[in-house]
Protein backbone atom coordinates (compact mmCIF):
# COMPACT_ATOMS: atom_id res chain seq x y z
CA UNK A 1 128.09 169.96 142.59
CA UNK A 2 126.86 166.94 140.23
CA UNK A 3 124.38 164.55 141.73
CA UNK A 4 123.94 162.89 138.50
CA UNK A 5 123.73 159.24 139.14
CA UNK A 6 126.99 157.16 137.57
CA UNK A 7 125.64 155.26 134.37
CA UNK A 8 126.75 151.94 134.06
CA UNK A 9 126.42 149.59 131.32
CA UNK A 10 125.53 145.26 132.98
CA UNK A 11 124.75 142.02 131.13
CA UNK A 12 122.62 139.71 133.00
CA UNK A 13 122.21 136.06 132.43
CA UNK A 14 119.40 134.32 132.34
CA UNK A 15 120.47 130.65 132.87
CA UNK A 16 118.04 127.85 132.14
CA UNK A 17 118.20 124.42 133.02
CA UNK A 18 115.40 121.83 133.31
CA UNK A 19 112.64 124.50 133.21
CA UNK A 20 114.34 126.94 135.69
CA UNK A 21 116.83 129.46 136.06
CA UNK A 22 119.35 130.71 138.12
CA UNK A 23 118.47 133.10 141.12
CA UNK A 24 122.01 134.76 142.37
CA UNK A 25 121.63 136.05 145.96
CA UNK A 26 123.98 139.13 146.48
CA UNK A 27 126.46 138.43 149.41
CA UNK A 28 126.94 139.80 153.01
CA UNK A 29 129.24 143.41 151.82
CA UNK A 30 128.12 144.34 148.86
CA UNK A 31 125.38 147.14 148.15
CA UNK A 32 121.60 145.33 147.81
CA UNK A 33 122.69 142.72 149.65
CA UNK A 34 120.66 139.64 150.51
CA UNK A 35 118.24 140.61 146.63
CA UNK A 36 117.89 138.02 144.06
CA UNK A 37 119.74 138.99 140.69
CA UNK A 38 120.60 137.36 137.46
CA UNK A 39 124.38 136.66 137.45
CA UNK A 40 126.40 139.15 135.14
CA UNK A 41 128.26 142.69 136.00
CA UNK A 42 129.21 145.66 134.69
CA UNK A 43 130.70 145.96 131.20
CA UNK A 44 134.31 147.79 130.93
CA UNK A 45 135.71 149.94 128.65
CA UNK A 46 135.92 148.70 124.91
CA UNK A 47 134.41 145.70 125.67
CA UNK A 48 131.38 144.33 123.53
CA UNK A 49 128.32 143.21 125.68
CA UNK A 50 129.03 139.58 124.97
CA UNK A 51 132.46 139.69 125.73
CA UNK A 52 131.03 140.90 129.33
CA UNK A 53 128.74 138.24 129.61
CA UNK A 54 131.74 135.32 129.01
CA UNK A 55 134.20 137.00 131.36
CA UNK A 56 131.35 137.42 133.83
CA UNK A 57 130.07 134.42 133.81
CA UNK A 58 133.47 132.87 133.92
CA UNK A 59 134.65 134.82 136.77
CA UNK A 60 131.50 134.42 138.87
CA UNK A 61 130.47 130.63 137.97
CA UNK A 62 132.99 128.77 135.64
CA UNK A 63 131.36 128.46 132.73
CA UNK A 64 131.28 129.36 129.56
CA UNK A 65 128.04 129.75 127.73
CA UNK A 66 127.43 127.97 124.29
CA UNK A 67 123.99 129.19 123.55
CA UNK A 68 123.38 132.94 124.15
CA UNK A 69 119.93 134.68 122.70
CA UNK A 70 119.96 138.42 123.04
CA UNK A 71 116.07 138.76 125.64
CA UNK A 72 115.86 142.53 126.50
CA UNK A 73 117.54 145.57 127.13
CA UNK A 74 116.58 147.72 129.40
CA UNK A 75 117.37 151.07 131.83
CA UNK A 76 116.96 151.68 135.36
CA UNK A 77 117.46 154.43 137.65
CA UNK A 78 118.71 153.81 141.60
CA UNK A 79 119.29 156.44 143.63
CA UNK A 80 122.89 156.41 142.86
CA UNK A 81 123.33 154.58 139.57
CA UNK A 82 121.55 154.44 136.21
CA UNK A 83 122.12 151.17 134.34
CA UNK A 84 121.67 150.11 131.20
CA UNK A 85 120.96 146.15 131.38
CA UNK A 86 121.50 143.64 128.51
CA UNK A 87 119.10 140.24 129.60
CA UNK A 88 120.55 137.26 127.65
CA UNK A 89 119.13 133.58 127.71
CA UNK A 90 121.59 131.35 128.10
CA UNK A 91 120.22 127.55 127.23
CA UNK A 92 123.51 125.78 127.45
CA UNK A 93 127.17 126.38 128.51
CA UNK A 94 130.45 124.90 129.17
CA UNK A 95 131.52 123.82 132.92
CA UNK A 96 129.69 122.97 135.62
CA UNK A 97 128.48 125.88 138.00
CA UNK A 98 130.33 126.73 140.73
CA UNK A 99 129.87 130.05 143.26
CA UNK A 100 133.28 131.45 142.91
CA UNK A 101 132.32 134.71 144.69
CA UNK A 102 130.81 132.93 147.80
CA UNK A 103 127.32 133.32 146.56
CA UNK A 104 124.32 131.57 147.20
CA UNK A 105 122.12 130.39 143.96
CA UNK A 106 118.85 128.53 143.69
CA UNK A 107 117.16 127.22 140.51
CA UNK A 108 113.99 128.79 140.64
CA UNK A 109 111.00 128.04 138.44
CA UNK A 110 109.48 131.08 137.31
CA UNK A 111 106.74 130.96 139.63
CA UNK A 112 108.97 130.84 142.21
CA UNK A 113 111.28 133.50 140.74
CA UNK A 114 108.12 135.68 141.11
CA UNK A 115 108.36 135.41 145.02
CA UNK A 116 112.14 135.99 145.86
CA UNK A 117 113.03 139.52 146.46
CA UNK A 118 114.91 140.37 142.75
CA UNK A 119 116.68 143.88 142.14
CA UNK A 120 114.36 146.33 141.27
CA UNK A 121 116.15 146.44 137.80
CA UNK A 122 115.21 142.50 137.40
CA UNK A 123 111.69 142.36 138.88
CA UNK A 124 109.94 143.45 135.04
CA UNK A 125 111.98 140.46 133.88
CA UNK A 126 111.01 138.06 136.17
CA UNK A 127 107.39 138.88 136.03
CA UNK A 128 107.30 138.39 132.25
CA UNK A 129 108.84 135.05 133.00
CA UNK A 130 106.43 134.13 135.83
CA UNK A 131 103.88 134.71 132.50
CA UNK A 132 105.68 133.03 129.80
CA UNK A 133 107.79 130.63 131.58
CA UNK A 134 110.70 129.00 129.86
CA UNK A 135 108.14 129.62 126.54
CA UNK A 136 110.52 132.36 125.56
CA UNK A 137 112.99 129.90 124.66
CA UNK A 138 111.02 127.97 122.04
């Protein structure tokens, strides 16, 4: 029998606005729930990254990005699931955001980013951006 974890392939927005970003608390039902994440999801079949990250991002909060800068990529291993992250900065978008999936959000500074209990997947990111702040913008 396989035990393989399933590989998946996410996008993950980082969302800035006045010197912060957006913290995405996973809801009450689904695995990890109550952790800090960036908002995004998985990538489907023959879709390009950045086609993920405007249907995501649409379907989740009701925007639509109009500035997206390529940050990271990066792979993690769960106990279940590999994935294979794409980190975007998003510095401006379309819409005003709304929690479509129930979710709670905070705009975090990075310093505060650094205290809220992120996805193990996200926690590199965030510390690099508890270091260089919204720097990695400019």
């Amino acid at each position: 029998m396989n035990c393989a974890p399933k590989n998946v392939t996410v996008v993950a927005a980082i969302i800035w606005k006045d010197g912060r970003y957006l913290g995405v608390k996973r809801p009450e039902g689904k695995p990890m729930a109550g952790q800090y994440e960036f908002p995004g999801g998985k990538v489907e079949p023959d879709e390009s990254v950045q086609a993920a990250l405007m249907r995501e991002l649409g379907e989740e909060l009701d925007i639509t990005p109009t500035s997206i800068a390529f940050f990271k990529e990066k792979e993690h291993a769960y106990v279940h699931l590999a994935v294979h992250l794409h980190f975007f900065h998003i510095r401006a978008y379309e819409g005003e955001i709304k929690p479509l999936e129930g979710q709670e959000m905070e705009w975090l500074t990075p310093q505060e980013g650094a205290s809220r209990p992120f996805l193990e997947a996200d926690r590199e990111i965030v510390e690099q951006l508890a270091v260089l702040g919204d720097a990695v913008l400019q």
